[in-house]
C-alpha atoms as a PDB file:
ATOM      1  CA  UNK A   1     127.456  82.908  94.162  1.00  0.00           C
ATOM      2  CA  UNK A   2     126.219  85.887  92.894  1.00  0.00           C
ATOM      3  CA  UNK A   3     122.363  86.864  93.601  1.00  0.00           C
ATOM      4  CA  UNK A   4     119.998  89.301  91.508  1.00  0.00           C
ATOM      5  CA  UNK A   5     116.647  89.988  92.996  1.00  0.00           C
ATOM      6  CA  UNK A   6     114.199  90.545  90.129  1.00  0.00           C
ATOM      7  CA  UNK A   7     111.324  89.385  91.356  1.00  0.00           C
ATOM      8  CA  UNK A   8     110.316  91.843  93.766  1.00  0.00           C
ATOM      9  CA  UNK A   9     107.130  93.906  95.814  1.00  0.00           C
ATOM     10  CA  UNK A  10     104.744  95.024  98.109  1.00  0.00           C
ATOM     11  CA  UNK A  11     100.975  94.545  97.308  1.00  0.00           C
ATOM     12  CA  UNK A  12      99.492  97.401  97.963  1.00  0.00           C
ATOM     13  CA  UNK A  13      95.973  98.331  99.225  1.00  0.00           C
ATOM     14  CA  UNK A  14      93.925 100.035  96.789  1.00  0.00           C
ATOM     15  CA  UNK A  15      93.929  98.056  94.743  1.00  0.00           C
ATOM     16  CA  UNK A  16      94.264  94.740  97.357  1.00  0.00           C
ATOM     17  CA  UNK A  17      92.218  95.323 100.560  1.00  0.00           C
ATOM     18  CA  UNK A  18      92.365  91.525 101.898  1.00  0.00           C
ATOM     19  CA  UNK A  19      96.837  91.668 101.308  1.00  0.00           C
ATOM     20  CA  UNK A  20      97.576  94.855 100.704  1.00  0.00           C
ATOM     21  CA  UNK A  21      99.670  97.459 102.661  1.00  0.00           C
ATOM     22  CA  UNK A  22      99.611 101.355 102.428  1.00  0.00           C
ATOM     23  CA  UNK A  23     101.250 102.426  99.180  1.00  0.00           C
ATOM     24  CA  UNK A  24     103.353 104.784 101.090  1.00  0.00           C
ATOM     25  CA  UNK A  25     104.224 101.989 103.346  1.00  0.00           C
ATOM     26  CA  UNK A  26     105.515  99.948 100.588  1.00  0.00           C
ATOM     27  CA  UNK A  27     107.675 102.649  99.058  1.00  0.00           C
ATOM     28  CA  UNK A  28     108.940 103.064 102.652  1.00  0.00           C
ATOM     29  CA  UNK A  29     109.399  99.385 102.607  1.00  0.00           C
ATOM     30  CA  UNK A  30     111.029  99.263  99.170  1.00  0.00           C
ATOM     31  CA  UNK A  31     113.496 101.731  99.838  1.00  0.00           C
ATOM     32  CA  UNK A  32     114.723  99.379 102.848  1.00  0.00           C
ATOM     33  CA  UNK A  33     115.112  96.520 100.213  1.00  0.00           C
ATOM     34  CA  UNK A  34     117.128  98.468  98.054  1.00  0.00           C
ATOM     35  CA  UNK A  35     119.564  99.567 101.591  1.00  0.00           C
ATOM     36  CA  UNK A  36     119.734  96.035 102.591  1.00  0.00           C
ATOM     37  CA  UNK A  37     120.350  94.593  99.186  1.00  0.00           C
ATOM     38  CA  UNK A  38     123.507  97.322  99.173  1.00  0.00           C
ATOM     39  CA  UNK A  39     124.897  95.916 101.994  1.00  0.00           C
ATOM     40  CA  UNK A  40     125.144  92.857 100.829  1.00  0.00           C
ATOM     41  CA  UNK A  41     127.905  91.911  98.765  1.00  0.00           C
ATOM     42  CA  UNK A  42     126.478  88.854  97.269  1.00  0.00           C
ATOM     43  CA  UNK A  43     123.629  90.859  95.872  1.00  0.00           C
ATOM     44  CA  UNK A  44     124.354  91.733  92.061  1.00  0.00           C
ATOM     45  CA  UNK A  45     121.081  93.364  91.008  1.00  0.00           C
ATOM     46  CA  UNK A  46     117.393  94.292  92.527  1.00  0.00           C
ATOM     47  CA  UNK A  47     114.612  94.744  90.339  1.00  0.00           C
ATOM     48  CA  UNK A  48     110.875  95.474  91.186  1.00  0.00           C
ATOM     49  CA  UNK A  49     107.963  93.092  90.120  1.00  0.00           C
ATOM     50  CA  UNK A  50     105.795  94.253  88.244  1.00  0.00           C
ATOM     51  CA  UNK A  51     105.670  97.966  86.655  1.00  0.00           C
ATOM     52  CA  UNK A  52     101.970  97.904  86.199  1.00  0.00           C
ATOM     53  CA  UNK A  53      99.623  95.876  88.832  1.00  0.00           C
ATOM     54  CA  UNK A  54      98.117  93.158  87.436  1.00  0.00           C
ATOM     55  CA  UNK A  55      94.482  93.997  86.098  1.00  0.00           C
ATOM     56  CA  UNK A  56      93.436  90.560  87.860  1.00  0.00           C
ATOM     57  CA  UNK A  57      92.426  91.471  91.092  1.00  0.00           C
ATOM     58  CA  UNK A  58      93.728  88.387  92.601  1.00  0.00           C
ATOM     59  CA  UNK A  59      97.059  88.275  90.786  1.00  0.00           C
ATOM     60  CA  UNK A  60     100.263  90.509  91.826  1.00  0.00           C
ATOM     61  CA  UNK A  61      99.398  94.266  92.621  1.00  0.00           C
ATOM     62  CA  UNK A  62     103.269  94.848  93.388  1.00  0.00           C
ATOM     63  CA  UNK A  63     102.987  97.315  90.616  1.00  0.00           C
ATOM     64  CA  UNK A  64     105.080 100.876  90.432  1.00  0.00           C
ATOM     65  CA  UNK A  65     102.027 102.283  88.604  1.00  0.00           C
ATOM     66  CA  UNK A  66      98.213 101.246  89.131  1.00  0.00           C
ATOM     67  CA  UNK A  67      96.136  99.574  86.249  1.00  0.00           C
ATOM     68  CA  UNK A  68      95.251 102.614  85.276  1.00  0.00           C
ATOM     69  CA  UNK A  69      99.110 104.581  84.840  1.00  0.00           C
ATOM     70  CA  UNK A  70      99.021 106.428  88.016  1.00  0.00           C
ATOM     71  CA  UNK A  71     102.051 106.252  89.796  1.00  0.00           C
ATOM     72  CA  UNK A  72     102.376 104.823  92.899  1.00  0.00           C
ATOM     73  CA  UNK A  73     104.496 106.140  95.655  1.00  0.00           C
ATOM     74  CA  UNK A  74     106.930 103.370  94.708  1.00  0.00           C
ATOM     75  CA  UNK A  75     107.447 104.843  91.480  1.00  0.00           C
ATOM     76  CA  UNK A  76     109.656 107.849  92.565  1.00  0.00           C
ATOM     77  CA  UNK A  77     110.945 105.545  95.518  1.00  0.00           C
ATOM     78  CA  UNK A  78     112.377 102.747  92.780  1.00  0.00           C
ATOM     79  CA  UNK A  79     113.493 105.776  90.893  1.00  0.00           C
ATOM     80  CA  UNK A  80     115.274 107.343  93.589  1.00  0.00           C
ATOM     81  CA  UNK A  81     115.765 105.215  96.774  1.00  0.00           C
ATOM     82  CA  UNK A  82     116.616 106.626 100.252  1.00  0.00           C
ATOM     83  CA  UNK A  83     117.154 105.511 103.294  1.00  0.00           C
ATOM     84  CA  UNK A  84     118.463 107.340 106.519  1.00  0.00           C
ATOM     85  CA  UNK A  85     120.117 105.593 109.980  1.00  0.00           C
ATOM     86  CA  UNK A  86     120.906 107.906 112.850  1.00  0.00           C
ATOM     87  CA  UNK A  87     123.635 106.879 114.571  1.00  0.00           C
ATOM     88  CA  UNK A  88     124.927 108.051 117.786  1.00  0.00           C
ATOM     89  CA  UNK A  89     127.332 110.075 116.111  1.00  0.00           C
ATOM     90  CA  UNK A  90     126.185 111.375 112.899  1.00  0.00           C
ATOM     91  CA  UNK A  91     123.337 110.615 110.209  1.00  0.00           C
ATOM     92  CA  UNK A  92     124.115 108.236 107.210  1.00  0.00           C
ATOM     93  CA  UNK A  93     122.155 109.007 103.708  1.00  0.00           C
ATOM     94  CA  UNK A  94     122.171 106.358 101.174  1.00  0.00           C
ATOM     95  CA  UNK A  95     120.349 106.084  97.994  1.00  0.00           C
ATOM     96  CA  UNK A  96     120.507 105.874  94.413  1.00  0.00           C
ATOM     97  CA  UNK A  97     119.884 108.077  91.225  1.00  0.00           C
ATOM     98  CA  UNK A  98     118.679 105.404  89.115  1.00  0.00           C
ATOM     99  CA  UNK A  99     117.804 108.104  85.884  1.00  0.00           C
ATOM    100  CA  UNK A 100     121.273 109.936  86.255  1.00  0.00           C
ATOM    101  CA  UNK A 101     124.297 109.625  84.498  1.00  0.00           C
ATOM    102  CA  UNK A 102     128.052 109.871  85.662  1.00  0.00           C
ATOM    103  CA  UNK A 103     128.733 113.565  86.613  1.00  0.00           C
ATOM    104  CA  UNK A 104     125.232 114.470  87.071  1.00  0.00           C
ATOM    105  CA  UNK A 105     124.744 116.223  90.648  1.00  0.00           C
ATOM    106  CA  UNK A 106     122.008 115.603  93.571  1.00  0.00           C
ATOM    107  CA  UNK A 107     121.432 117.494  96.280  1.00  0.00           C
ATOM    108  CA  UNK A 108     120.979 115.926  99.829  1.00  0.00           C
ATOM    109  CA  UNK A 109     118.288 118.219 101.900  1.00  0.00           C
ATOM    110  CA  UNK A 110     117.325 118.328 104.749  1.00  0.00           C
ATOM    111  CA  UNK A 111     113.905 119.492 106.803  1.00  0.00           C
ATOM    112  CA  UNK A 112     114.637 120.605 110.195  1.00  0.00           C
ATOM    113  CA  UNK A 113     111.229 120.856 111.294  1.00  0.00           C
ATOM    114  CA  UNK A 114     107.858 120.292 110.070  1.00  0.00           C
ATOM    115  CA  UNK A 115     107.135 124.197 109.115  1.00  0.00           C
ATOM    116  CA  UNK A 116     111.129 124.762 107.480  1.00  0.00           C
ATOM    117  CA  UNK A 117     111.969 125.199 104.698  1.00  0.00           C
ATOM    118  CA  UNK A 118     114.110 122.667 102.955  1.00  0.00           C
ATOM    119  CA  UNK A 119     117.952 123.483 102.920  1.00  0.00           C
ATOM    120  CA  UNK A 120     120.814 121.687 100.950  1.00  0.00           C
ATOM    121  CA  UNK A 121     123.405 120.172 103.588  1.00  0.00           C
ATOM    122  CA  UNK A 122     125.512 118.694 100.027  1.00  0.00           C
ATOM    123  CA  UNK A 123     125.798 118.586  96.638  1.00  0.00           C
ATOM    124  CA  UNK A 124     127.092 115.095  95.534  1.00  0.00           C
ATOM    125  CA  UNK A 125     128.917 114.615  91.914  1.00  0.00           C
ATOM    126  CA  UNK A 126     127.788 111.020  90.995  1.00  0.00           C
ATOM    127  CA  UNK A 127     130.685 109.011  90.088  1.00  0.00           C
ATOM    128  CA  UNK A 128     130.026 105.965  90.475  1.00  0.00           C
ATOM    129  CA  UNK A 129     127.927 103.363  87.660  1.00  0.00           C
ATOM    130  CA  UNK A 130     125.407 102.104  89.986  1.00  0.00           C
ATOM    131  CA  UNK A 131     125.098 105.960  90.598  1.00  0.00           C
ATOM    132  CA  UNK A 132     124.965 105.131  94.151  1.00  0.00           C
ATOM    133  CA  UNK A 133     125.186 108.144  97.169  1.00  0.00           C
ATOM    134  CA  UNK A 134     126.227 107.265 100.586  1.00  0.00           C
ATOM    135  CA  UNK A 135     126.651 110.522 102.662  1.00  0.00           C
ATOM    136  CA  UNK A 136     127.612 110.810 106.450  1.00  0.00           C
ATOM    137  CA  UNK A 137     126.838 114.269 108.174  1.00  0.00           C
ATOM    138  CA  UNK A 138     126.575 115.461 111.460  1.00  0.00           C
ATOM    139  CA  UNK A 139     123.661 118.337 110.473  1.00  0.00           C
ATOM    140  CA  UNK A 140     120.431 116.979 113.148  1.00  0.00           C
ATOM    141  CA  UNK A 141     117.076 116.648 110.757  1.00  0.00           C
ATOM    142  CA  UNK A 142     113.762 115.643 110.465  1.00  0.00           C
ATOM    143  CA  UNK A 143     113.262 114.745 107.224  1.00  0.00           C
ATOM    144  CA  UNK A 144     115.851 114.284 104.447  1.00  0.00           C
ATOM    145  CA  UNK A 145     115.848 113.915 100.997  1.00  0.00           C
ATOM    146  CA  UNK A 146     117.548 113.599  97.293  1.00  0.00           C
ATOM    147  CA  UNK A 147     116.799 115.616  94.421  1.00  0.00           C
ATOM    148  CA  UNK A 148     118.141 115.005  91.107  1.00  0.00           C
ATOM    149  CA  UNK A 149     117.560 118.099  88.687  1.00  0.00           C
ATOM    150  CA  UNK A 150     119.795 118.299  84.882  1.00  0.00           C
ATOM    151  CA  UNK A 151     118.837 120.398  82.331  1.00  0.00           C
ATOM    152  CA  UNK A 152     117.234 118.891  79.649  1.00  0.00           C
ATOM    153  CA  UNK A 153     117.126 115.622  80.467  1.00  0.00           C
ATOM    154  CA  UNK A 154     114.834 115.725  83.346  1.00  0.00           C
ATOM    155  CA  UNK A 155     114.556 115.518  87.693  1.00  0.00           C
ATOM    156  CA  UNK A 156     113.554 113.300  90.305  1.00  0.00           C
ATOM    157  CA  UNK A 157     112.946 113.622  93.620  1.00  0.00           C
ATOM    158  CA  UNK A 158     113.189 110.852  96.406  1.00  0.00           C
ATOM    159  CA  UNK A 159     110.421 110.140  98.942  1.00  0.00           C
ATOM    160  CA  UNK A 160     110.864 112.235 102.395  1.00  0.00           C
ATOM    161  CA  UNK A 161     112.738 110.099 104.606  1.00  0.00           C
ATOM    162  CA  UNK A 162     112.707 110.303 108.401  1.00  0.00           C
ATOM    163  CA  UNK A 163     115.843 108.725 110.564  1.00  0.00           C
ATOM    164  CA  UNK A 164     115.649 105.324 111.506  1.00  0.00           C
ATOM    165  CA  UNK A 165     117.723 103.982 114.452  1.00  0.00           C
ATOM    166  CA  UNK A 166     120.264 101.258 114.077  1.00  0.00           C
END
């Protein structure tokens, strides 16, 4: 049977100091959600709980934005997931352009080191309707990330993204 996660977060701390986790830590943590969801087939559909936290203090603060509008560091990491596995043999991007449209292009980057500038290893032609990128490359980096930019209808930029080991 099919499953669709909607129904899904990280309370984050502000605004919840007794449960909450740093909000970069739940982007972080989000953007692993969306990998692992991907690579599972059963998995249909992922959707984040709740857009704004909950003014009630001890209700859900799995929000994307704070009571107040601010985004949260989730926000752009919903928008545009990423998530980065070194391998022995090369490095595998995968995310997801959740505001672009078939034939729109992002650019995978890359951050060699913490004082370089960020260079564009590949420009990917989205093609497919979950608008989903999954990259291999064998260029060694720090950081990575996806950036979304078309004219007139607006840009997005993932969260930086170091490797993780699998």
């Amino acid at each position: 049977m099919p499953v669709y996660v909607t129904e899904y977060g990280f309370q984050t701390d502000p605004p919840d100091g007794d449960n909450g986790v740093r909000p970069s830590l739940a982007a972080k943590w989000l953007n692993e959600s969306n990998w692992l969801a991907y690579n599972n087939s059963r998995i249909k559909g992922f959707g984040n709980y709740e857009l704004f936290d909950d003014p009630a203090l001890g209700a859900f603060q799995t929000g994307l934005r704070y009571r107040d509008g601010d985004a949260k560091p989730s926000y752009d990491a919903f928008r545009v997931p990423i998530w980065v596995v070194k391998s022995r043999r090369y490095y595998r991007i995968w995310g997801q352009v959740r505001p672009a449209r078939r034939g729109d292009l992002v650019d995978v980057e890359y951050q060699a080191s913490p004082r370089s500038d960020w260079k564009r290893v590949r420009t990917i032609t989205i093609e497919n309707p979950a608008r989903y990128i999954d990259v291999r490359t064998h260029k060694r980096a720090r950081k990575w990330r996806l950036v979304w930019q078309t004219p007139g209808r607006g840009s997005a930029t993932s969260r930086e993204a170091f490797p993780e080991t699998r």
